[in-house]
N, C-alpha and C. Protein backbone atom coordinates (compact mmCIF):
# COMPACT_ATOMS: atom_id res chain seq x y z
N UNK A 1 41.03 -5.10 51.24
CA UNK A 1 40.07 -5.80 52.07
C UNK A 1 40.80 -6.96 52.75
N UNK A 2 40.30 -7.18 54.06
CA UNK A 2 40.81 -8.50 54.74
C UNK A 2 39.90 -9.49 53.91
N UNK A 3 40.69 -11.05 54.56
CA UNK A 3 40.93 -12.21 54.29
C UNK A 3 39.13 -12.58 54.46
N UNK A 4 39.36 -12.05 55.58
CA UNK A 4 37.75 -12.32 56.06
C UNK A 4 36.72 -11.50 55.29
N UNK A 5 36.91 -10.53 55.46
CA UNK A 5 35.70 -9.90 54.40
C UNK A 5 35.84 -10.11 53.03
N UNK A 6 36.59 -10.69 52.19
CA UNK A 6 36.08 -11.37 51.20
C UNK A 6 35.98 -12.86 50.89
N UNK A 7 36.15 -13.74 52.25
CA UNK A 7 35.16 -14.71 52.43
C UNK A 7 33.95 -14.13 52.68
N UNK A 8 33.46 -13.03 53.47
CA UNK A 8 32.24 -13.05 53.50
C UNK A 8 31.33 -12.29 52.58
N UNK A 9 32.22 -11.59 51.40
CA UNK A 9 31.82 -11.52 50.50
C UNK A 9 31.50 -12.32 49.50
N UNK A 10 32.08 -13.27 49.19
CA UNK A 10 32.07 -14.73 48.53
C UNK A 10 30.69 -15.28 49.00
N UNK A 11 30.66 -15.83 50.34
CA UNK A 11 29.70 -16.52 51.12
C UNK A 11 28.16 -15.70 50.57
N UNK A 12 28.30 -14.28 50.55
CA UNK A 12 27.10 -13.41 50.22
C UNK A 12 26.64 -13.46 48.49
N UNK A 13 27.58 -14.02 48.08
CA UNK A 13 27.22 -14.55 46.41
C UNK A 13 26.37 -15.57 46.22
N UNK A 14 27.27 -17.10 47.37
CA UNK A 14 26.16 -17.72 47.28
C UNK A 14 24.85 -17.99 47.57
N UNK A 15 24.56 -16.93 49.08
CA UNK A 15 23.09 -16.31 49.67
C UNK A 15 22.33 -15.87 48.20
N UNK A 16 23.18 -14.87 47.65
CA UNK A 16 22.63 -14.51 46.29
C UNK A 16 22.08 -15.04 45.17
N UNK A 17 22.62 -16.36 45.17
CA UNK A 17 22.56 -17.46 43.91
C UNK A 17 21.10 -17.86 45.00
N UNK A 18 21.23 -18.74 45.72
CA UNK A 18 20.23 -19.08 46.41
C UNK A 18 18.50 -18.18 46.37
N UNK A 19 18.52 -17.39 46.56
CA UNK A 19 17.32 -16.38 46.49
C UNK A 19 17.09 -16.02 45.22
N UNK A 20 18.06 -16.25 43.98
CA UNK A 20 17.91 -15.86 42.90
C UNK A 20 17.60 -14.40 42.93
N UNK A 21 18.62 -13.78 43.32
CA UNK A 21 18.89 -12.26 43.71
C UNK A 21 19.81 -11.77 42.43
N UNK A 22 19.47 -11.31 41.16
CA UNK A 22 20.45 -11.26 39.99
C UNK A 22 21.14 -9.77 39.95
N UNK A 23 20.11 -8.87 40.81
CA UNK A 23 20.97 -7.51 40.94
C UNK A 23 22.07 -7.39 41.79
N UNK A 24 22.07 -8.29 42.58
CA UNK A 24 22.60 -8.66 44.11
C UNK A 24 24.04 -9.26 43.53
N UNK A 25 24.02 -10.46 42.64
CA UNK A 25 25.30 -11.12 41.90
C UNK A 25 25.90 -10.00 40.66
N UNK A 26 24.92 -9.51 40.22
CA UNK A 26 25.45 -8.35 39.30
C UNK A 26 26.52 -6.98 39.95
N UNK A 27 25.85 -6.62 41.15
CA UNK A 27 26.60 -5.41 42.21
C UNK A 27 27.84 -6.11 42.33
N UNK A 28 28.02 -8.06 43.07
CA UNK A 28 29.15 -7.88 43.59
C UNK A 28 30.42 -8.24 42.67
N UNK A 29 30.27 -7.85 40.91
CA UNK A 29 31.17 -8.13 40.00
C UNK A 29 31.92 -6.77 39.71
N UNK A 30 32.87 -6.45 39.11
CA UNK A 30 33.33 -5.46 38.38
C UNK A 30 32.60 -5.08 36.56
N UNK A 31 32.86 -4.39 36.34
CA UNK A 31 32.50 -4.24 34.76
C UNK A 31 33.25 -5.02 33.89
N UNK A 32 34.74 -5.42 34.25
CA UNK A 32 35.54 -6.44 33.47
C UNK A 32 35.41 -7.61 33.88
N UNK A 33 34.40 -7.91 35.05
CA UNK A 33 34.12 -9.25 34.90
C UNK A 33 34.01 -10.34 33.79
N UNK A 34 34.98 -11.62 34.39
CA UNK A 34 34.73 -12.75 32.90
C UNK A 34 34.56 -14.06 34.36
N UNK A 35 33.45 -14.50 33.83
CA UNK A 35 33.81 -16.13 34.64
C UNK A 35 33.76 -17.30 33.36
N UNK A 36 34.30 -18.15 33.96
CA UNK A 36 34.92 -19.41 32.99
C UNK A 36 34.74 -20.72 33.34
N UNK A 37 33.97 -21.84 32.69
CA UNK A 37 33.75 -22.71 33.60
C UNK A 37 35.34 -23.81 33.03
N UNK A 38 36.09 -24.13 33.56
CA UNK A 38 37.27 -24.97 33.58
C UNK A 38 37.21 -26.56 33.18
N UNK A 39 35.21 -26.82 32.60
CA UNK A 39 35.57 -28.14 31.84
C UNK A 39 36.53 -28.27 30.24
N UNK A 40 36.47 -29.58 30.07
CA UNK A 40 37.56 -29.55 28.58
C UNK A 40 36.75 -30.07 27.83
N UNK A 41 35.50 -30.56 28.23
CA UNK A 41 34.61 -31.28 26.81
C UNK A 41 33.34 -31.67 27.75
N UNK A 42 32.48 -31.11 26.64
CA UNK A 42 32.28 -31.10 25.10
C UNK A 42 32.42 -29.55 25.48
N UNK A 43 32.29 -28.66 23.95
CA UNK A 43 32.91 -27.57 23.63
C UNK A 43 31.97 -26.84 23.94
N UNK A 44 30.70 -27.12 24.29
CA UNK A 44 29.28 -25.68 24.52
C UNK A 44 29.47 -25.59 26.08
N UNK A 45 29.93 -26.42 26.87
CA UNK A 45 30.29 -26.54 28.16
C UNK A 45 31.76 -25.50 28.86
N UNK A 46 32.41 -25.09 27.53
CA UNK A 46 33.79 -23.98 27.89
C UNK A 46 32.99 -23.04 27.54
N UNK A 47 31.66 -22.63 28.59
CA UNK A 47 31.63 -20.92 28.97
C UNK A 47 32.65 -20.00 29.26
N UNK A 48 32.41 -18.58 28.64
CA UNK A 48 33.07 -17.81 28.88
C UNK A 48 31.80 -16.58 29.47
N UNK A 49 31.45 -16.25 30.50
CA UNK A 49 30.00 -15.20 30.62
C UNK A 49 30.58 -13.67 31.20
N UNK A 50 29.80 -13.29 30.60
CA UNK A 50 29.87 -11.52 31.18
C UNK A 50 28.97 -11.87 32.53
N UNK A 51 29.47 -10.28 33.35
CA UNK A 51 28.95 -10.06 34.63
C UNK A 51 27.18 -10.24 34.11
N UNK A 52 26.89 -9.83 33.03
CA UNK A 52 25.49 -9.86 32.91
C UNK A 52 24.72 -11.25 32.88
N UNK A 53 25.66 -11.96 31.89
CA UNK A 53 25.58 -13.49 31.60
C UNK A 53 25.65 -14.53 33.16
N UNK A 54 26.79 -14.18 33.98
CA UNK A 54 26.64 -14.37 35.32
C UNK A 54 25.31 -14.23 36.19
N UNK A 55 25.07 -13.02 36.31
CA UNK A 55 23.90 -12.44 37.06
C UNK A 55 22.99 -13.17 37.36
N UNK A 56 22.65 -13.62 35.56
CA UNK A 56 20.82 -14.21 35.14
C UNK A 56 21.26 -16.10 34.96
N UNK A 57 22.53 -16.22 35.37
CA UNK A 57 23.11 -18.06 35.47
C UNK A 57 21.67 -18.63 36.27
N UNK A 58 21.67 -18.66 37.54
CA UNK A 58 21.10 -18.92 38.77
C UNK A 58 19.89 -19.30 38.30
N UNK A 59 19.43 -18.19 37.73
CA UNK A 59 17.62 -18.38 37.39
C UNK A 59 17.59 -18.99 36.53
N UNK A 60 18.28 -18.61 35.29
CA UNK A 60 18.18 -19.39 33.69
C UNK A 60 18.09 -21.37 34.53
N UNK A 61 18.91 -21.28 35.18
CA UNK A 61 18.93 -22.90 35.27
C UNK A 61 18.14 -23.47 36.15
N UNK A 62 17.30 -22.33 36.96
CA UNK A 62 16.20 -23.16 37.59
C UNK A 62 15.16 -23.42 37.33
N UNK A 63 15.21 -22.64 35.93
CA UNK A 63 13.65 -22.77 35.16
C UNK A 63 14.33 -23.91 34.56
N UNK A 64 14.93 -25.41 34.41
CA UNK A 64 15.52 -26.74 34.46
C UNK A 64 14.66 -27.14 35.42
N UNK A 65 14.64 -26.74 36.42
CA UNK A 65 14.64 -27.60 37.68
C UNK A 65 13.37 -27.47 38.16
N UNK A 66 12.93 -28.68 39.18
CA UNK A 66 11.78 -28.56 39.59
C UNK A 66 11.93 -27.29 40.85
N UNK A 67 12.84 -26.81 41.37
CA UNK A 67 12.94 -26.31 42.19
C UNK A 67 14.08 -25.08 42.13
N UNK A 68 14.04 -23.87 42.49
CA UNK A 68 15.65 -23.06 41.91
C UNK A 68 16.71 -23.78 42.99
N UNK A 69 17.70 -23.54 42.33
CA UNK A 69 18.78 -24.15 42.13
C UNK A 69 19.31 -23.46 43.68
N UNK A 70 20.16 -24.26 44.38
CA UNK A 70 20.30 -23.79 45.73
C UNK A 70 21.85 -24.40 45.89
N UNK A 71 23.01 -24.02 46.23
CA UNK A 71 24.35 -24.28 46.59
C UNK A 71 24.52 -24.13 47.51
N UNK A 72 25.27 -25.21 48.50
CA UNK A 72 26.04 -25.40 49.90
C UNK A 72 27.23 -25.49 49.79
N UNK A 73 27.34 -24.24 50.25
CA UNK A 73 29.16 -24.53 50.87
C UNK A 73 29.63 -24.90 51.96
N UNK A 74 30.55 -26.30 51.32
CA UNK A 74 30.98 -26.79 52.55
C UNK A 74 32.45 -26.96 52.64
N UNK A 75 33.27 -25.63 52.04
CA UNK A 75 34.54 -25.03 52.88
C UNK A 75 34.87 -24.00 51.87
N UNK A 76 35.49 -23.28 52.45
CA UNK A 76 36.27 -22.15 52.31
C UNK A 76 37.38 -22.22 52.49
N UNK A 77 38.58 -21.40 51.49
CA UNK A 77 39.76 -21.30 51.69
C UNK A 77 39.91 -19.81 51.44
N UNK A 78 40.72 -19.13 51.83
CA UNK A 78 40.89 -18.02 51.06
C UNK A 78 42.54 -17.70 51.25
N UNK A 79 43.30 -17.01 50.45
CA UNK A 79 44.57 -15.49 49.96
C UNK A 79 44.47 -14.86 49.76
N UNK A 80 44.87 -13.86 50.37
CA UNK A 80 44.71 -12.58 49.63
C UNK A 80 43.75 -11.78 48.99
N UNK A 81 43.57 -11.73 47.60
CA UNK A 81 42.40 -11.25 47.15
C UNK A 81 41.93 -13.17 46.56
N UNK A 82 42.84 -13.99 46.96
CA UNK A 82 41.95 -15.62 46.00
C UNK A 82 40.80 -16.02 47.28
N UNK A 83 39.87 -16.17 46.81
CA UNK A 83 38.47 -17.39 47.80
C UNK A 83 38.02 -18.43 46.98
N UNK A 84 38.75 -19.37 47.54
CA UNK A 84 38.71 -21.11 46.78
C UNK A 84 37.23 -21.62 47.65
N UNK A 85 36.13 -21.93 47.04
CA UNK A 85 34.98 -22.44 47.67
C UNK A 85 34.79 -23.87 47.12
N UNK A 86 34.48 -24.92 47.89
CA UNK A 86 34.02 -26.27 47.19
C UNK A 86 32.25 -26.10 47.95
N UNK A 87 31.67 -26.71 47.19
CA UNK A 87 30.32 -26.15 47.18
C UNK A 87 29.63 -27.53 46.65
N UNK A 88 28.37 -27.47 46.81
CA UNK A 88 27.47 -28.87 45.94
C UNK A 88 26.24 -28.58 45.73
N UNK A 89 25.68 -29.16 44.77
CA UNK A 89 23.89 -28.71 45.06
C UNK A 89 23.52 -30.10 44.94
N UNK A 90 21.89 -30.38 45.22
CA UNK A 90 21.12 -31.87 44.76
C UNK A 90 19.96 -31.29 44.49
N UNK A 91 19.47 -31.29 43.12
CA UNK A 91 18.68 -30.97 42.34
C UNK A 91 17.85 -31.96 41.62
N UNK A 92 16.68 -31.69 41.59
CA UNK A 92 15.67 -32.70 40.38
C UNK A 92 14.90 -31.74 39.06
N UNK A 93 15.75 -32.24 38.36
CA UNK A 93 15.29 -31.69 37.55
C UNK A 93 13.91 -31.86 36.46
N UNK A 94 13.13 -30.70 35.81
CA UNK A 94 12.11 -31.33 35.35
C UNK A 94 11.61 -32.47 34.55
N UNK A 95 13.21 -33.18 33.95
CA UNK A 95 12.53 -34.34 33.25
C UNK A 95 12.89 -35.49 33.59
N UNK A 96 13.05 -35.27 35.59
CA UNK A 96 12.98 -36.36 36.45
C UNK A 96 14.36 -36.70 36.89
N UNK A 97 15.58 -36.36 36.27
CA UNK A 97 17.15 -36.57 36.51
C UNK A 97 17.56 -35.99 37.42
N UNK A 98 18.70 -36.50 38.72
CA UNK A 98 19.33 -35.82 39.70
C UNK A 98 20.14 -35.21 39.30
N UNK A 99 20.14 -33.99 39.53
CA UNK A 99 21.33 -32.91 39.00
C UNK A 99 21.78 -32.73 40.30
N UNK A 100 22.98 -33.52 40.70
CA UNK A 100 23.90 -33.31 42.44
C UNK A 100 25.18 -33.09 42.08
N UNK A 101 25.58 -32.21 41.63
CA UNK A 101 26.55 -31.73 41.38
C UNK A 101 27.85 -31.24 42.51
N UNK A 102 29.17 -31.40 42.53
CA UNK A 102 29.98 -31.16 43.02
C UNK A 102 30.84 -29.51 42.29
N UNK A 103 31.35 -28.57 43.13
CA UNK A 103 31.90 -27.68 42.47
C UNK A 103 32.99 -26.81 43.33
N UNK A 104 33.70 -26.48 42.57
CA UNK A 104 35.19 -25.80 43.20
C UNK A 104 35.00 -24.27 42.57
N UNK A 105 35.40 -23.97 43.10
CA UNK A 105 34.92 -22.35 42.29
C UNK A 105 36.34 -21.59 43.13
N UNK A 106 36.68 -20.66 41.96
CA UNK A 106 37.90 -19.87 42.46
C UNK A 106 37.56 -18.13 42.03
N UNK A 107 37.49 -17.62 43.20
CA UNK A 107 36.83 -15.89 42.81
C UNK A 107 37.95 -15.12 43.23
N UNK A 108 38.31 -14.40 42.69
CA UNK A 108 39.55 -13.14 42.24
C UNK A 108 38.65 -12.02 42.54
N UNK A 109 39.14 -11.28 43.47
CA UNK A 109 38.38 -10.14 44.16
C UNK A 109 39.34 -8.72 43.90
N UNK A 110 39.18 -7.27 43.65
CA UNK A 110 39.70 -6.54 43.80
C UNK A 110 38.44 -5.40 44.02
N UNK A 111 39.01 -4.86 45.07
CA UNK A 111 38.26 -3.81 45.92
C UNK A 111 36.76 -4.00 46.45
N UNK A 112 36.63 -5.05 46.95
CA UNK A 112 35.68 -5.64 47.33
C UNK A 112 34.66 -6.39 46.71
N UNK A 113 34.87 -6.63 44.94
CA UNK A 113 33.87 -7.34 43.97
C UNK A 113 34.79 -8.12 43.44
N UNK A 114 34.20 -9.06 42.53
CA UNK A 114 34.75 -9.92 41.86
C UNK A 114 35.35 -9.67 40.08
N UNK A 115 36.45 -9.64 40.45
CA UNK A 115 36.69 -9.69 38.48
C UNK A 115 36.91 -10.99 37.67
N UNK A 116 37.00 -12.14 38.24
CA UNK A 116 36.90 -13.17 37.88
C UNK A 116 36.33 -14.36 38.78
N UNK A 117 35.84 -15.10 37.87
CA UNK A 117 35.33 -16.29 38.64
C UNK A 117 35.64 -17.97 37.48
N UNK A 118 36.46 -18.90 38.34
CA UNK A 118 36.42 -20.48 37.61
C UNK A 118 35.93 -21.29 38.69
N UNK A 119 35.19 -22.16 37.72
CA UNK A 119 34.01 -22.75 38.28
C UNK A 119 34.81 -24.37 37.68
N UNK A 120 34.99 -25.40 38.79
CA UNK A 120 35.34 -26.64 38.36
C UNK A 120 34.12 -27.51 38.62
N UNK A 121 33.83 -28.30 37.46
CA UNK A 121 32.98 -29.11 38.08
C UNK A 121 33.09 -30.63 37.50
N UNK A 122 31.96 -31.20 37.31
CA UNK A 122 31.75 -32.45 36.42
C UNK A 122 30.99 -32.21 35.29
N UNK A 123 31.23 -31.81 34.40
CA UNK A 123 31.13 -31.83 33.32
C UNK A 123 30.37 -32.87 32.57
N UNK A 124 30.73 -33.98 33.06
CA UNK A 124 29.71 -35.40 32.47
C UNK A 124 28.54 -35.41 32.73
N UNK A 125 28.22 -34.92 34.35
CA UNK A 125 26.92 -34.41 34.64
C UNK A 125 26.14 -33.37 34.09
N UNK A 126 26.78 -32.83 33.98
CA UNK A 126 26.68 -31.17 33.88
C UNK A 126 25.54 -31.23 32.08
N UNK A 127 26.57 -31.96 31.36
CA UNK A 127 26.57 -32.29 30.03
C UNK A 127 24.80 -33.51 29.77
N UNK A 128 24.82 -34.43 30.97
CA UNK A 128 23.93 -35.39 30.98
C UNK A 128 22.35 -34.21 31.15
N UNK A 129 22.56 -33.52 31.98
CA UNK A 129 21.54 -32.81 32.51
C UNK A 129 20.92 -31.46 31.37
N UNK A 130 22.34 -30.90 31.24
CA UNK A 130 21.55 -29.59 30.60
C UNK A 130 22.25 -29.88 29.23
N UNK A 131 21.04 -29.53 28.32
CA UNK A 131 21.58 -29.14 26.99
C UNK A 131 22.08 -28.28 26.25
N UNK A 132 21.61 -27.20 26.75
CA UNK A 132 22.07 -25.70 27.31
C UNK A 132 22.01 -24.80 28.09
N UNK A 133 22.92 -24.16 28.74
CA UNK A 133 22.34 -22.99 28.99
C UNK A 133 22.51 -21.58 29.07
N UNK A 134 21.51 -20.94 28.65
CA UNK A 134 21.48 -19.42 27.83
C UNK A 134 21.19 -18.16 28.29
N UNK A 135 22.17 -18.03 29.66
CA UNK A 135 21.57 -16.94 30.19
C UNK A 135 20.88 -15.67 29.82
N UNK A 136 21.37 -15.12 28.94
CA UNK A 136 20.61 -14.22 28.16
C UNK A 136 19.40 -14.45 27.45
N UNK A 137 19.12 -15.27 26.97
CA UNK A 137 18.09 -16.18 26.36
C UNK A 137 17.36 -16.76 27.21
N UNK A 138 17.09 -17.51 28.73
CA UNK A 138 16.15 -17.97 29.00
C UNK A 138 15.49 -19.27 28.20
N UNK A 139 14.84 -18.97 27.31
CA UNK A 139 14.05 -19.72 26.88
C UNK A 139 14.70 -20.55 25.92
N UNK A 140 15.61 -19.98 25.43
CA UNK A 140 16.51 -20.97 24.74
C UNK A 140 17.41 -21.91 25.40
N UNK A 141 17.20 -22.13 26.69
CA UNK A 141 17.38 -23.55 27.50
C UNK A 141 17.27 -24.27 27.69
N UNK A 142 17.51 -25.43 27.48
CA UNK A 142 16.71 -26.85 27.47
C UNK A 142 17.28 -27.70 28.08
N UNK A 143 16.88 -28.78 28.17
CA UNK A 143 17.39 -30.05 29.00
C UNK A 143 17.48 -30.44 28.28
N UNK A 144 18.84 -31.42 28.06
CA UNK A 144 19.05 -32.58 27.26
C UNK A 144 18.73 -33.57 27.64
N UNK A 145 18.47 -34.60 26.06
CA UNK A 145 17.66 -35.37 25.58
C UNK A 145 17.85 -36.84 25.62
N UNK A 146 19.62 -36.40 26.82
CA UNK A 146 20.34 -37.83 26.90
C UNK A 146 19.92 -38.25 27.90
C-alpha cells in the first residue's frame, strides 16, 4: 500500500473511534493485533489489548464521559508501513473532571490493517481521570476517586 493510503487508513480509525463504530476498528486490525499504551506508571495503566479489547476501547470510555469520547488529529506523519498521529481530545467527564488529553499514537500497518498500535500519552491524567478501564467488562469501569 502507498504512503497515502495508509494515512488514510489511519485517519478512517479515528472517524471510527469517533462514531463509536467497534466493527469498523475491529475490520481495520489483523488477528495478531497487540496495542500497547507506552506509559511507565502506575502499572494498571501498561495495557497490553487484543484487537477485541481495542475495538470496544472507544465506547468502554465513554460510558466515563458525559459525552463519547471524540479525537482530533492534528498531524500526520507517515513511512512506509509506520503512521505517527499526534491527536487530542477535551472531554468532561461524569464526575465533573476535564479529561483533555494529548496523544501520539504509532500504527504498524501490513496489507492494509493494523498489527500494532502505541499509544503515548499523559499518564498523570490519564491515571487522575480513569480508574479503570475494562474493555471487555464495561461495567467494570470506573472513574477514579482521586
Amino acid at each position: 500500500m502507498s504512503i497515502e493510503q495508509n494515512k488514510q487508513i489511519v485517519l478512517s480509525w479515528f472517524d471510527a473511534v469517533n462514531r463509536g463504530d467497534e466493527d469498523a476498528i475491529r475490520d481495520m486490525t489483523t488477528e495478531d493485533f497487540g496495542f500497547m499504551t507506552m506509559a511507565r506508571a502506575p502499572e494498571w495503566l501498561l495495557y497490553h489489548w487484543t484487537r477485541e479489547e481495542f475495538a470496544k476501547v472507544p465506547s468502554t470510555m465513554s460510558t466515563l464521559l458525559v459525552s463519547p469520547i471524540q479525537l482530533k488529529v492534528t498531524d500526520v506523519t507517515a513511512e512506509g508501513e509506520r503512521v505517527a498521529v499526534e491527536a487530542e481530545t477535551d472531554s468532561l467527564m461524569l464526575s465533573g473532571k476535564r479529561y483533555n488529553n494529548a496523544y501520539h499514537f504509532v500504527f504498524k500497518l501490513r496489507d492494509g490493517k493494523f498489527y500494532e498500535v502505541r499509544e503515548y500519552s499523559c499518564s498523570y491524567l490519564a491515571q487522575s481521570c480513569f480508574g479503570a478501564v475494562t474493555p471487555l467488562e464495561p461495567e467494570a469501569s470506573r472513574m477514579s476517586a482521586a
